[in-house]
PDB file of N, CA and C in Angstrom:
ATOM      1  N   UNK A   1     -17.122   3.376  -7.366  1.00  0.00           N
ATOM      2  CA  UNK A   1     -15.725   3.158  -7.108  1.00  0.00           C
ATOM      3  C   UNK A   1     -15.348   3.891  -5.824  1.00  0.00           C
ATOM      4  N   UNK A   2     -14.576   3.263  -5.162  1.00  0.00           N
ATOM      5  CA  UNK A   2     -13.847   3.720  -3.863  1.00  0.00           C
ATOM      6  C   UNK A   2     -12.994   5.044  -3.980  1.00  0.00           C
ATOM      7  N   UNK A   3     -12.806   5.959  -3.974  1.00  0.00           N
ATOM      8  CA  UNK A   3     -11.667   6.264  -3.637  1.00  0.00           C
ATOM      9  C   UNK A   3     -10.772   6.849  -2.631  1.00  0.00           C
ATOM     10  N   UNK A   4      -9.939   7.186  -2.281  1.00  0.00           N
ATOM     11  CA  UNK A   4      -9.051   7.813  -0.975  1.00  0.00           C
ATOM     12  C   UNK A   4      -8.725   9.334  -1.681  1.00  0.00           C
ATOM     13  N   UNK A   5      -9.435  10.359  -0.999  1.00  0.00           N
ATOM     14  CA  UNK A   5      -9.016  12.129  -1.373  1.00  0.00           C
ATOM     15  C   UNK A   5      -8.966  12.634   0.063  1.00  0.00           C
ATOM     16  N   UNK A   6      -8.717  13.915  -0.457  1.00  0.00           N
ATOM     17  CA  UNK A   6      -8.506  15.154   0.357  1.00  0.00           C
ATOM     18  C   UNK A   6     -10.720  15.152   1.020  1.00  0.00           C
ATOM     19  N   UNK A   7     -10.559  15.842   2.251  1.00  0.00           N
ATOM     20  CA  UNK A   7     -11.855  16.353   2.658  1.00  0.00           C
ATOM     21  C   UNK A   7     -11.131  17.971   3.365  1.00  0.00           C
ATOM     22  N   UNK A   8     -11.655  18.995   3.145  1.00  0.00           N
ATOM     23  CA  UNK A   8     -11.546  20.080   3.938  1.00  0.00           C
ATOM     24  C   UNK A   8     -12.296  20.514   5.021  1.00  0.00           C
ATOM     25  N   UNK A   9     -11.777  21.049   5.749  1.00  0.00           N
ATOM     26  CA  UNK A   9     -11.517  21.381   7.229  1.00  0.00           C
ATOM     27  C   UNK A   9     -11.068  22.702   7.508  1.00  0.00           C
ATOM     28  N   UNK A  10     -11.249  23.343   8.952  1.00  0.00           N
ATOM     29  CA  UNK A  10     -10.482  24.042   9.263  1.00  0.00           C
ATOM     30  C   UNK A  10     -10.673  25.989   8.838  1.00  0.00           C
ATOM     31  N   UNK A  11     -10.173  26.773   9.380  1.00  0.00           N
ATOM     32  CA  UNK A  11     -11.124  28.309   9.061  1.00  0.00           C
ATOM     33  C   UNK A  11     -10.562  28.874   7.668  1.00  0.00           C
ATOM     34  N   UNK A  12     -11.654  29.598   7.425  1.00  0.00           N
ATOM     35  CA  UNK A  12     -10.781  30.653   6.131  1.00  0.00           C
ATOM     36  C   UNK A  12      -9.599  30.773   6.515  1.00  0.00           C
ATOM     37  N   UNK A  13      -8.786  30.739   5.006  1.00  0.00           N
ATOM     38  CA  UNK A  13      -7.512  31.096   4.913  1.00  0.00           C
ATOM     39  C   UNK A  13      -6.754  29.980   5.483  1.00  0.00           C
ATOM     40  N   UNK A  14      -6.794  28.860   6.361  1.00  0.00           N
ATOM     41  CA  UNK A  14      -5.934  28.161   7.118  1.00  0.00           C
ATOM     42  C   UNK A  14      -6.549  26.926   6.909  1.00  0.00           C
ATOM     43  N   UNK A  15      -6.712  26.102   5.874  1.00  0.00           N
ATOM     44  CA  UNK A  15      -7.134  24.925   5.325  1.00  0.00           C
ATOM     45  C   UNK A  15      -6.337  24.049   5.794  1.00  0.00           C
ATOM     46  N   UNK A  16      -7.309  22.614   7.029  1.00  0.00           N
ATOM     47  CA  UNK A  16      -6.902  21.214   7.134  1.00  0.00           C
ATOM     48  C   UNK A  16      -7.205  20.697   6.634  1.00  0.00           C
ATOM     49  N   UNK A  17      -6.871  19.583   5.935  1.00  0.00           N
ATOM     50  CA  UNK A  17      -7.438  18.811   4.913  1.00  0.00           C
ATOM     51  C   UNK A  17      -7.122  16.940   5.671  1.00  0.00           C
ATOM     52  N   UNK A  18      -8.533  15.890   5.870  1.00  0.00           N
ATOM     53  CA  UNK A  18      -8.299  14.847   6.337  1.00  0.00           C
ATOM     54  C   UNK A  18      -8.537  13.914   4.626  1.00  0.00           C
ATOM     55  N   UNK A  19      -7.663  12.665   4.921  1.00  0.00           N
ATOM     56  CA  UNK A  19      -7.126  12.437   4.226  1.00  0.00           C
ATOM     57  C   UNK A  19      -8.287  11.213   4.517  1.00  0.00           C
ATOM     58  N   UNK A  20      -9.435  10.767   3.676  1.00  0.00           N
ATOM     59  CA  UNK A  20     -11.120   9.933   3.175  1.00  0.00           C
ATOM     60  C   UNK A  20     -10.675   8.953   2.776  1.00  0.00           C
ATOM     61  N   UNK A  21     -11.292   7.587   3.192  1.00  0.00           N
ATOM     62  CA  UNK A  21     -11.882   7.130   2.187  1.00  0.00           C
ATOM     63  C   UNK A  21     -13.407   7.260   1.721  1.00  0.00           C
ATOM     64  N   UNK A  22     -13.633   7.277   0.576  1.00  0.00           N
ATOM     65  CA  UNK A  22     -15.131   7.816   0.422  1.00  0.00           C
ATOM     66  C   UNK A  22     -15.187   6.869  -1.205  1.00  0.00           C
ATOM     67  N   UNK A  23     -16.794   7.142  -1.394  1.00  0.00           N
ATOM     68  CA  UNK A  23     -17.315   6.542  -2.358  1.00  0.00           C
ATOM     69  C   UNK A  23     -17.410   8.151  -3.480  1.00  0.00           C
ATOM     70  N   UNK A  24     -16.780   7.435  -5.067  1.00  0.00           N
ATOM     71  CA  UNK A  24     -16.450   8.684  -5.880  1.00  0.00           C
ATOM     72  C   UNK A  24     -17.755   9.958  -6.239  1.00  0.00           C
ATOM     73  N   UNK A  25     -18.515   9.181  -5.866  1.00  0.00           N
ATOM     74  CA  UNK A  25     -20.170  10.311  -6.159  1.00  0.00           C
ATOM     75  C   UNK A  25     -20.252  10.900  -4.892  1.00  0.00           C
ATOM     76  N   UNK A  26     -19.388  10.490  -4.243  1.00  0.00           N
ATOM     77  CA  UNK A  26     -20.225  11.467  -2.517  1.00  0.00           C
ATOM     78  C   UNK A  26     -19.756  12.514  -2.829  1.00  0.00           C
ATOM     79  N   UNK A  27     -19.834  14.063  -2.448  1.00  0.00           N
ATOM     80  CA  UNK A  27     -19.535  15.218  -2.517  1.00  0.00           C
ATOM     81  C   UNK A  27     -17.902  15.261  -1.691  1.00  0.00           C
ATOM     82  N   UNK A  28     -17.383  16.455  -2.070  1.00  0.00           N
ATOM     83  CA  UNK A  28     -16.217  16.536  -1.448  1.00  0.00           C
ATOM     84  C   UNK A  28     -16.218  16.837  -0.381  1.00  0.00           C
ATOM     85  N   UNK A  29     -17.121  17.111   0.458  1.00  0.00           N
ATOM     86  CA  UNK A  29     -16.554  17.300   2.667  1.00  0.00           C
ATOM     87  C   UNK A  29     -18.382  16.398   2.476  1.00  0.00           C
ATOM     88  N   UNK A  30     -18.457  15.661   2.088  1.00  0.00           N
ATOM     89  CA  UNK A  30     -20.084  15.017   2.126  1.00  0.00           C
ATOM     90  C   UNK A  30     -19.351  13.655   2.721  1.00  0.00           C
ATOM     91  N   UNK A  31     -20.426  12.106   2.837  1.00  0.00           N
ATOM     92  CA  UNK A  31     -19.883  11.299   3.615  1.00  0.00           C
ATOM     93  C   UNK A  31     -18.898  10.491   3.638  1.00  0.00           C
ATOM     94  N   UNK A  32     -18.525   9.630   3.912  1.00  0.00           N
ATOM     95  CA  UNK A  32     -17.353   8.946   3.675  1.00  0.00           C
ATOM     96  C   UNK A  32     -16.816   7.822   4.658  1.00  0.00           C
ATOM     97  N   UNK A  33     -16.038   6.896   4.106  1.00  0.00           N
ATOM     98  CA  UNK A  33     -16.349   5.678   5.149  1.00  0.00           C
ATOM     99  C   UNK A  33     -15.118   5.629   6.087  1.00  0.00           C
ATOM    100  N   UNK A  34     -13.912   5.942   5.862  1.00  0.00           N
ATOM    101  CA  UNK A  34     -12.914   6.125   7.034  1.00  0.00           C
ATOM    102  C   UNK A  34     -11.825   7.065   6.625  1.00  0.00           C
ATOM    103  N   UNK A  35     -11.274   7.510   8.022  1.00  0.00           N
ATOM    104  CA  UNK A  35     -10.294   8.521   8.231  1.00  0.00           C
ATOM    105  C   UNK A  35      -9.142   7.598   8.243  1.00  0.00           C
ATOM    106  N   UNK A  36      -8.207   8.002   6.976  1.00  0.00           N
ATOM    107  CA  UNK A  36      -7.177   7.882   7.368  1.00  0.00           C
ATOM    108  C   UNK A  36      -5.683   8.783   7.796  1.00  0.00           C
ATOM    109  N   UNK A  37      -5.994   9.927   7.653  1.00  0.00           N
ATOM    110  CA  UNK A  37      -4.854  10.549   8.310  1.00  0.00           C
ATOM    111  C   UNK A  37      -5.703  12.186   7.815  1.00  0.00           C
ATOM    112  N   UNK A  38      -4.621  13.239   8.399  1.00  0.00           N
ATOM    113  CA  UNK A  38      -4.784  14.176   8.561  1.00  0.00           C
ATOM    114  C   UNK A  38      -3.614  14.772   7.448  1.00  0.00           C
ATOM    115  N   UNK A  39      -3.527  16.290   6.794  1.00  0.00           N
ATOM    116  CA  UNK A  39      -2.402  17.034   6.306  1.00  0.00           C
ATOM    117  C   UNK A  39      -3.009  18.519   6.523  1.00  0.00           C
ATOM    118  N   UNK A  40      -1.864  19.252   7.328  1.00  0.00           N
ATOM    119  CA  UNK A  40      -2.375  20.971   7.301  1.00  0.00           C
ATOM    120  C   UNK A  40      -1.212  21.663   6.424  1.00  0.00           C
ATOM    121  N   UNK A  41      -1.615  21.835   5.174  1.00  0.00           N
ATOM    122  CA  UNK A  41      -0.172  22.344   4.305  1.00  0.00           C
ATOM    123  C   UNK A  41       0.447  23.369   4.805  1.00  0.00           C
ATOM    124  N   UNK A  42      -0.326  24.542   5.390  1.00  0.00           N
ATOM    125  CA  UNK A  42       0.156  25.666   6.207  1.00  0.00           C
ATOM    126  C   UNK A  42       1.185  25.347   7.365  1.00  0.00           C
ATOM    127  N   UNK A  43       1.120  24.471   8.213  1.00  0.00           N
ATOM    128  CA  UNK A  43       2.392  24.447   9.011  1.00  0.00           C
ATOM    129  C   UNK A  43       3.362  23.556   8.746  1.00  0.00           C
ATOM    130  N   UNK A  44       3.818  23.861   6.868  1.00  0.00           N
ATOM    131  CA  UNK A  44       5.147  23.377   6.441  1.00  0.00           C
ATOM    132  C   UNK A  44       5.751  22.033   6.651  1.00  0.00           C
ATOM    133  N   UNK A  45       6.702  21.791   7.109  1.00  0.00           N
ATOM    134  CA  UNK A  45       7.322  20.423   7.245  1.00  0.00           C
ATOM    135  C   UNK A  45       7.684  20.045   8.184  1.00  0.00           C
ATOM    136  N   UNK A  46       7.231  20.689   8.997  1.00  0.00           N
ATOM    137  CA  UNK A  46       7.155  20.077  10.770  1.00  0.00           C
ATOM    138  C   UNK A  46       6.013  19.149  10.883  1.00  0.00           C
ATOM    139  N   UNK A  47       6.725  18.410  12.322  1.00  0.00           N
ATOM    140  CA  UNK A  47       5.772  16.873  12.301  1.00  0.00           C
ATOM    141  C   UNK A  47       4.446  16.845  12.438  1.00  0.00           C
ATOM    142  N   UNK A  48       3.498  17.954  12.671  1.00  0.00           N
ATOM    143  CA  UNK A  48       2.359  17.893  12.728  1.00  0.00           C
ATOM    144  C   UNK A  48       1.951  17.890  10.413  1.00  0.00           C
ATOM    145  N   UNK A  49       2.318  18.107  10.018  1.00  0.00           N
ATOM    146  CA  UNK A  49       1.673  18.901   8.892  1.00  0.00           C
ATOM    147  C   UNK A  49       1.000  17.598   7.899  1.00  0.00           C
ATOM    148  N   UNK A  50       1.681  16.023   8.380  1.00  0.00           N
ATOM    149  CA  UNK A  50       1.092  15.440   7.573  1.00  0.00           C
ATOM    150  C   UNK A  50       1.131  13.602   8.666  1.00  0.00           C
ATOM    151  N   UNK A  51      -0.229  13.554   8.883  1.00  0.00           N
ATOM    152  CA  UNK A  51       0.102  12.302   9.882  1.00  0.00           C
ATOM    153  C   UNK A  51      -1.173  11.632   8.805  1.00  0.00           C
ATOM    154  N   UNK A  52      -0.512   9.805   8.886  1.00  0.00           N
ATOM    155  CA  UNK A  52      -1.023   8.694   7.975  1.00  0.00           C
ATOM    156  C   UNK A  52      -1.207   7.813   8.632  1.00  0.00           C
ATOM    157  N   UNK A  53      -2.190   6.887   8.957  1.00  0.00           N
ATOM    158  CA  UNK A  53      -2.219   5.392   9.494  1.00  0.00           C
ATOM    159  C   UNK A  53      -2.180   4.661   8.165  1.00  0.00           C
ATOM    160  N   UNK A  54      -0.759   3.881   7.954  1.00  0.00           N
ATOM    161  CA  UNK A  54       0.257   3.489   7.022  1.00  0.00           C
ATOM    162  C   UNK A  54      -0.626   2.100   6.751  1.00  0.00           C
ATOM    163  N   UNK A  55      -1.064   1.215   7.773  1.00  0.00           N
ATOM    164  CA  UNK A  55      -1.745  -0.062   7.751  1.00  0.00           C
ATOM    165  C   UNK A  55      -3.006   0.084   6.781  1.00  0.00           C
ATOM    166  N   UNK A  56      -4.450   0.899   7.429  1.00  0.00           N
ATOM    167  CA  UNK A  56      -5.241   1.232   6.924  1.00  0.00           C
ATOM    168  C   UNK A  56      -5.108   1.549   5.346  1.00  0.00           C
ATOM    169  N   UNK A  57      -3.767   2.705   4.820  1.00  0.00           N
ATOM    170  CA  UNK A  57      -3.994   2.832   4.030  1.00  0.00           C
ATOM    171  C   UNK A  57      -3.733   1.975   2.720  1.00  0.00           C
ATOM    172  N   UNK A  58      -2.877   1.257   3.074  1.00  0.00           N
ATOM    173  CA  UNK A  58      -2.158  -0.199   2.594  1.00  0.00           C
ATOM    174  C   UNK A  58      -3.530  -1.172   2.649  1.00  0.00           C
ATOM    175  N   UNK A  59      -4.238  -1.127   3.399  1.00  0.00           N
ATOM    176  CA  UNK A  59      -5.848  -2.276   3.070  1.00  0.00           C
ATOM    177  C   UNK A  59      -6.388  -1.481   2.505  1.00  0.00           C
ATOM    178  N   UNK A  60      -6.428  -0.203   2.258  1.00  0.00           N
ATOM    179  CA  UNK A  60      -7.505   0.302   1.219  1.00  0.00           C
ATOM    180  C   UNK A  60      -7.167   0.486  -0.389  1.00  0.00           C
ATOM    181  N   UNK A  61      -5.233   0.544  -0.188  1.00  0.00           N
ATOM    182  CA  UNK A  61      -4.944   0.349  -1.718  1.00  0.00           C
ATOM    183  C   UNK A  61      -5.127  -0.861  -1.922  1.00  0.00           C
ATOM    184  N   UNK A  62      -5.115  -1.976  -1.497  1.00  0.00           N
ATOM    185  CA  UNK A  62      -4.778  -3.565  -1.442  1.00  0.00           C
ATOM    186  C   UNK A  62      -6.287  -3.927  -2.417  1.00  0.00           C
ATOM    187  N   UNK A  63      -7.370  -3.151  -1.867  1.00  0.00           N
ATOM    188  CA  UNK A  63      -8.549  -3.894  -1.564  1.00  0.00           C
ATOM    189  C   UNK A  63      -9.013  -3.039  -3.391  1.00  0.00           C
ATOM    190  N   UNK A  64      -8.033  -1.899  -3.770  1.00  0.00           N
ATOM    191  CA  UNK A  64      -8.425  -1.337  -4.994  1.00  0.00           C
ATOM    192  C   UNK A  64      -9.004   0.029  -4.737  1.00  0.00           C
ATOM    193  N   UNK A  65      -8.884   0.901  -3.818  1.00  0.00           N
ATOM    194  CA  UNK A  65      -9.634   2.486  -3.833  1.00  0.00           C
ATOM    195  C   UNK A  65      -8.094   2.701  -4.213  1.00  0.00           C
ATOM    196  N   UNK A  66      -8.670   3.849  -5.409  1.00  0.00           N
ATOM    197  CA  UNK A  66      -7.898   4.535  -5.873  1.00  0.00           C
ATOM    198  C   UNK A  66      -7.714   5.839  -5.450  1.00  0.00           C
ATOM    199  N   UNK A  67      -6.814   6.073  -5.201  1.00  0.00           N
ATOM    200  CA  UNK A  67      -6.189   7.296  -4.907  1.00  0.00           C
ATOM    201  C   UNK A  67      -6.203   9.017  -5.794  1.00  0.00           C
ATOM    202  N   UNK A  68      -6.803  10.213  -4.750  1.00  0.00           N
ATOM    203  CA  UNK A  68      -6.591  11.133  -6.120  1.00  0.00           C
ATOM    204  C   UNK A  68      -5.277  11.084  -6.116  1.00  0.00           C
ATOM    205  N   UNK A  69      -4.496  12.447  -7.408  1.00  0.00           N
ATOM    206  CA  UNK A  69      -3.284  12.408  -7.535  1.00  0.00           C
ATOM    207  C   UNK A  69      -2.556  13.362  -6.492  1.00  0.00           C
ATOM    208  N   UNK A  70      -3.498  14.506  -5.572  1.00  0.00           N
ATOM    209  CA  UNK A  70      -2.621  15.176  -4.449  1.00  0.00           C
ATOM    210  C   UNK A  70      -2.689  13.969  -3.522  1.00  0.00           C
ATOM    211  N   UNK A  71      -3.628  13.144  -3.243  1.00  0.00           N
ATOM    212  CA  UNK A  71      -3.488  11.739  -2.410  1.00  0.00           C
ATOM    213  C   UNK A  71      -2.172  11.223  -2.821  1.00  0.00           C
ATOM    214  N   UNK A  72      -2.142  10.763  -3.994  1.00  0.00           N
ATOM    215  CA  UNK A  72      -1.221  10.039  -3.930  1.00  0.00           C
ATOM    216  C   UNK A  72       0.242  10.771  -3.589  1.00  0.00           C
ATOM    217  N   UNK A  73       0.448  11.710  -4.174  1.00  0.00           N
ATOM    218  CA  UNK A  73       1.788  12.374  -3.480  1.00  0.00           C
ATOM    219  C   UNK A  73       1.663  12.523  -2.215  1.00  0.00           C
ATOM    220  N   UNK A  74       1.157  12.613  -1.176  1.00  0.00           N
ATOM    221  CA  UNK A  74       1.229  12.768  -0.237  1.00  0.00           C
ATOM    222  C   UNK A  74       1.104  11.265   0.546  1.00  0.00           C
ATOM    223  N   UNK A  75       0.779  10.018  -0.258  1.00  0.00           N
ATOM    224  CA  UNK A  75       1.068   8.624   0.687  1.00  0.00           C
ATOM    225  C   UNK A  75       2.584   8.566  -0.021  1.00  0.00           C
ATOM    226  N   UNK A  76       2.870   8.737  -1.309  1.00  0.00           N
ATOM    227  CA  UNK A  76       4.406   8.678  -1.318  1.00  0.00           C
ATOM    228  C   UNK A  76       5.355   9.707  -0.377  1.00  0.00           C
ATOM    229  N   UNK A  77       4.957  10.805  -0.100  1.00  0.00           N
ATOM    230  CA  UNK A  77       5.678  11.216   0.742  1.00  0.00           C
ATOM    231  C   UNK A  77       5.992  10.803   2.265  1.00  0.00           C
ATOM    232  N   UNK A  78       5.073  10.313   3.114  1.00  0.00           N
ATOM    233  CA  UNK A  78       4.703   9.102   3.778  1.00  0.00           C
ATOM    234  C   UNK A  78       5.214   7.944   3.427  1.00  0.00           C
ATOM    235  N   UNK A  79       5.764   7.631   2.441  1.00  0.00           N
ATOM    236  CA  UNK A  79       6.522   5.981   2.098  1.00  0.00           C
ATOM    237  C   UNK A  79       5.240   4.833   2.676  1.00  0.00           C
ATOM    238  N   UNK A  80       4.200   5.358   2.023  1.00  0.00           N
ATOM    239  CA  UNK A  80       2.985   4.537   2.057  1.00  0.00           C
ATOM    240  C   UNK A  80       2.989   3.852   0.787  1.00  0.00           C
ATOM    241  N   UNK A  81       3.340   4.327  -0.473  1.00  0.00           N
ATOM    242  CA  UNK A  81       3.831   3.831  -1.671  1.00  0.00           C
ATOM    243  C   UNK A  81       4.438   3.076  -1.935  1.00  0.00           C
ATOM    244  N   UNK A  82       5.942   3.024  -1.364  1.00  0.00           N
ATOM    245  CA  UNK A  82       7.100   2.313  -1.246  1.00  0.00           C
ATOM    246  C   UNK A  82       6.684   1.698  -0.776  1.00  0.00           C
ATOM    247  N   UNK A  83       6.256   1.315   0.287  1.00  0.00           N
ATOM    248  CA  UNK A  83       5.349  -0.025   1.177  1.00  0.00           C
ATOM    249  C   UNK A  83       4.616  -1.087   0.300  1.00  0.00           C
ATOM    250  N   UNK A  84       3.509  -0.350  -0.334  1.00  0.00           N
ATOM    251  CA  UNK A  84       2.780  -1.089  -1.470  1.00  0.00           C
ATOM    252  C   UNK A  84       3.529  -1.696  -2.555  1.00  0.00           C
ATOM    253  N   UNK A  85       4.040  -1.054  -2.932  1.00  0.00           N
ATOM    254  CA  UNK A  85       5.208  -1.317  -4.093  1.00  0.00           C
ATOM    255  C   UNK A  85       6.114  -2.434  -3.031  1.00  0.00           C
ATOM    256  N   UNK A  86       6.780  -2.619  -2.333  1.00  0.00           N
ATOM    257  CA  UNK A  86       7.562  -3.332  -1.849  1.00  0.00           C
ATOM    258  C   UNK A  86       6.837  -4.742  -1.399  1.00  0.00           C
ATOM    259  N   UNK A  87       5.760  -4.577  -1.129  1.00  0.00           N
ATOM    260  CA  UNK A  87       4.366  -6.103  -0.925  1.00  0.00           C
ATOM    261  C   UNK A  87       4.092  -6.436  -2.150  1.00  0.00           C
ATOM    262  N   UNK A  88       3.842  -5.852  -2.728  1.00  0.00           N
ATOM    263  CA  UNK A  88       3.864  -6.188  -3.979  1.00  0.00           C
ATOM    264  C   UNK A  88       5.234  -7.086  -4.673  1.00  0.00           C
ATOM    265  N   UNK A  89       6.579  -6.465  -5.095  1.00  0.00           N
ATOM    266  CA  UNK A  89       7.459  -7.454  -5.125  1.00  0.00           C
ATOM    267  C   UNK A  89       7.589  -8.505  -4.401  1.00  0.00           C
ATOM    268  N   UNK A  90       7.589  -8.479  -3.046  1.00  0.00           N
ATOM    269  CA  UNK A  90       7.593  -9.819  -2.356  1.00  0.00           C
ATOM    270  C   UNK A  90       6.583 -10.840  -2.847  1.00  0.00           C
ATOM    271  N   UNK A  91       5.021 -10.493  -2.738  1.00  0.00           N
ATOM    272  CA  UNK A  91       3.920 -11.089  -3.115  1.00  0.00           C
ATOM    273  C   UNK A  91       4.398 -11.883  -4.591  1.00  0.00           C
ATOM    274  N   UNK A  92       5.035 -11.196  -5.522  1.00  0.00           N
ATOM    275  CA  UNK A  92       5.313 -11.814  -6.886  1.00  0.00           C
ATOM    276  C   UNK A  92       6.159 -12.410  -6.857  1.00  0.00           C
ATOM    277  N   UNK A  93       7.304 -12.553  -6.324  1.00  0.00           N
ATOM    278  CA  UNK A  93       8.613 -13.458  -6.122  1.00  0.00           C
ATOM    279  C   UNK A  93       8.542 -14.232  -4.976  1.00  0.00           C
ATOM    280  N   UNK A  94       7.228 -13.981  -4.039  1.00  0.00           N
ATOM    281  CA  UNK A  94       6.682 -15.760  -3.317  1.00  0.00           C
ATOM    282  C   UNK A  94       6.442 -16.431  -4.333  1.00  0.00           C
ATOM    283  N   UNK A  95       5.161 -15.977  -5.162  1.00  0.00           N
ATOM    284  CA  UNK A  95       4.318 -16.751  -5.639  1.00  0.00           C
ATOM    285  C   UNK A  95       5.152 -17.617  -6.891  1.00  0.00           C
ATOM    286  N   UNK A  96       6.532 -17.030  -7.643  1.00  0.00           N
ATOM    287  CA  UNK A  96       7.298 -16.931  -8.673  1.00  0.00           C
ATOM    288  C   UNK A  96       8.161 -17.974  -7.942  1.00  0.00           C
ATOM    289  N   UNK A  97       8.396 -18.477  -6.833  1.00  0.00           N
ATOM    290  CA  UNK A  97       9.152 -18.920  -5.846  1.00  0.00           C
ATOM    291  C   UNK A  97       8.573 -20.426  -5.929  1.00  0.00           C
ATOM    292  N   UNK A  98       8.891 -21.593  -6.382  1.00  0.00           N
ATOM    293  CA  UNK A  98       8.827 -23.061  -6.573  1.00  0.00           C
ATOM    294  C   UNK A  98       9.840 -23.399  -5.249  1.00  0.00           C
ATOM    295  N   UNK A  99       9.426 -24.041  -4.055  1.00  0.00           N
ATOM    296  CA  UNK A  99      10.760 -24.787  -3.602  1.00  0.00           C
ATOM    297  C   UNK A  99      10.848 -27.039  -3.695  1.00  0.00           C
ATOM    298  N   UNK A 100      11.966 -26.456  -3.803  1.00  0.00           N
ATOM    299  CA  UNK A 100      12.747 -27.781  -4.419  1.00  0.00           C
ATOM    300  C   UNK A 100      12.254 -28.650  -3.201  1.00  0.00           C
ATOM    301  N   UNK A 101      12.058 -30.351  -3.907  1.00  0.00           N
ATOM    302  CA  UNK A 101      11.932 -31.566  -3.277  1.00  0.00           C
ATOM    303  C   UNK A 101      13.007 -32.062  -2.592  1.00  0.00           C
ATOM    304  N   UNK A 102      12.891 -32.457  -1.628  1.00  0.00           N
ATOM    305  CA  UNK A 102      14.152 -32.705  -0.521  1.00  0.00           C
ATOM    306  C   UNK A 102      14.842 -34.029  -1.046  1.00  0.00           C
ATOM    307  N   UNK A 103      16.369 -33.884  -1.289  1.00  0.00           N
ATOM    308  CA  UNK A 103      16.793 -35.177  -1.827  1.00  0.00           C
ATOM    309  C   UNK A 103      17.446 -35.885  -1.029  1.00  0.00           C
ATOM    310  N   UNK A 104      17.275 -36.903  -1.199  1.00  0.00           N
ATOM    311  CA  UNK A 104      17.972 -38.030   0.235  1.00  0.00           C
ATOM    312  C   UNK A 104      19.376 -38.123   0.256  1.00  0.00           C
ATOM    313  N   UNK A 105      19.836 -38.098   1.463  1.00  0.00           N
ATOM    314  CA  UNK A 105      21.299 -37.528   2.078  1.00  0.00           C
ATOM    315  C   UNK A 105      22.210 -38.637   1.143  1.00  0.00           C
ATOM    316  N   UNK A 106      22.193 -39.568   0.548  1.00  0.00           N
ATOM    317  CA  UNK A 106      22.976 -39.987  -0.274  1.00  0.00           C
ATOM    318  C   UNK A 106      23.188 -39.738  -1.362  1.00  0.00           C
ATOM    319  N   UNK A 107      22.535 -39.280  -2.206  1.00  0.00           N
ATOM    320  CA  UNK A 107      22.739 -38.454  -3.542  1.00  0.00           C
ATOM    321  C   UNK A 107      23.007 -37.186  -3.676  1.00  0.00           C
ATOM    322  N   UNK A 108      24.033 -36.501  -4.352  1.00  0.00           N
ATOM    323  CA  UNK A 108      24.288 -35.572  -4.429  1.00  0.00           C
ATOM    324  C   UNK A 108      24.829 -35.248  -5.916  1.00  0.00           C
ATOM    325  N   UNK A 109      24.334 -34.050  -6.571  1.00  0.00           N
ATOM    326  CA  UNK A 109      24.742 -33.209  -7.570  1.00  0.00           C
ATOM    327  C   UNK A 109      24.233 -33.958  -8.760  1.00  0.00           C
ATOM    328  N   UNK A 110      24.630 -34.288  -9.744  1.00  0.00           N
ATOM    329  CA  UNK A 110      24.099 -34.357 -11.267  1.00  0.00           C
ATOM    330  C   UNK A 110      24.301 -36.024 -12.106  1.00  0.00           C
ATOM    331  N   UNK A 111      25.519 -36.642 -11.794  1.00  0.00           N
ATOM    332  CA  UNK A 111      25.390 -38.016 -12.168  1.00  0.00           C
ATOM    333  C   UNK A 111      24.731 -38.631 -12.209  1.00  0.00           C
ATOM    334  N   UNK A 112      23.732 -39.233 -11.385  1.00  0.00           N
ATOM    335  CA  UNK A 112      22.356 -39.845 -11.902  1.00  0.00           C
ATOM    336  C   UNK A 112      21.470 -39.326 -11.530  1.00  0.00           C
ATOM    337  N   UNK A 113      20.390 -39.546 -12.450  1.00  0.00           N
ATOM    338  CA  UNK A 113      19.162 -38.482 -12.192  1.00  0.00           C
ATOM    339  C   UNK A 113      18.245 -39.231 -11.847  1.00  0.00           C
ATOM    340  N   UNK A 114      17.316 -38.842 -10.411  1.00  0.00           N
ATOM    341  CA  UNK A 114      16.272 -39.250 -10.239  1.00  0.00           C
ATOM    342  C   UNK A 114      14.742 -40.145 -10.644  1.00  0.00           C
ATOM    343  N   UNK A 115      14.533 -41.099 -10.454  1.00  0.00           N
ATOM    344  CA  UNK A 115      13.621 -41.846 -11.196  1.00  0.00           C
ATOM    345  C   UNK A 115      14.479 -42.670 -12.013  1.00  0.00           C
ATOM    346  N   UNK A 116      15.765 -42.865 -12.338  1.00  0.00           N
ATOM    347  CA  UNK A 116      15.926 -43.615 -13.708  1.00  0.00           C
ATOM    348  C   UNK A 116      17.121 -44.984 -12.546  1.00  0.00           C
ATOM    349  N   UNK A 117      16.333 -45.921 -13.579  1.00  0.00           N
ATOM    350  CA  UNK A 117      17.007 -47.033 -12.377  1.00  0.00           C
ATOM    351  C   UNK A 117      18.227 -47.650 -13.349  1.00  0.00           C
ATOM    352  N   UNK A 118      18.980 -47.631 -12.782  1.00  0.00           N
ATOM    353  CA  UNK A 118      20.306 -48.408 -13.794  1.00  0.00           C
ATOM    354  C   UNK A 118      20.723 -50.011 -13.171  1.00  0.00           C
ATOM    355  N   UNK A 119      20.570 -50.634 -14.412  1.00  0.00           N
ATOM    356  CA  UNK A 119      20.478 -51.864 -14.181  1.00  0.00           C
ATOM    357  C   UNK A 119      21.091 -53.202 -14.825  1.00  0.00           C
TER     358      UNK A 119
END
C-alpha cells in the first residue's frame, strides 16, 4: 500500500520533516517515490513552516495512498482536504446530473405529453 507520511530531516533538536510519498514497508527516512512538500514545526506559523504542492497531492489521494494521521492534519491545514472533498461533491452531482432532451420550440409545459399522438 501507498502511503503519504512525514520523512525527517534536519539537525538535533531542530527537526524538518518532508512530506513522502512512499511504499508502507519502506522504513521511515528509507526510500520513497515523491516529494510532496516540506513542514519545519519549529518556525511556528510563518510562511516558511509548512509548503504543499496541492496538485500532486490531490493525484496521490485520487489514485488511493493513504495518508498518516499527522499527514493528514497537516493537508487539511493546507485546504488540500477541502479540495478533495470538494472534487469529490462535484464528481457525484456530475455523474447524479441526467440532462434533459431538447424539446421543440413549439411545445411547451405539461398538456400533452410526448410520444402520444391524439387523434
Amino acid at each position: 500500500m501507498v502511503r503519504i507520511r512525514l520523512r525527517r530531516g534536519g539537525r538535533k533538536k531542530a527537526p524538518v520533516y518532508r512530506i513522502v510519498v512512499a511504499d508502507s514497508q519502506s522504513p521511515r527516512d528509507g526510500k520513497f517515490i515523491e516529494i510532496l512538500g516540506q513542514y519545519a514545526p519549529r518556525q511556528g506559523q510563518g510562511q516558511g513552516a509548512l509548503s504543499v504542492d496541492a496538485e500532486r497531492a490531490l493525484y496521490w489521494l485520487e489514485v488511493g495512498a493513504q495518508p498518516s494521521d499527522t499527514v493528514r492534519s497537516l493537508l487539511r491545514k493546507a485546504g488540500v482536504m477541502k479540495q478533495k472533498h470538494e472534487r469529490m461533491v462535484a464528481r457525484r452531482n456530475n455523474a447524479a446530473a441526467v440532462p434533459l432532451a431538447e424539446r421543440p420550440a413549439g411545445t411547451e409545459g405539461g398538456a400533452g405529453a410526448e410520444g402520444v399522438v391524439e387523434g
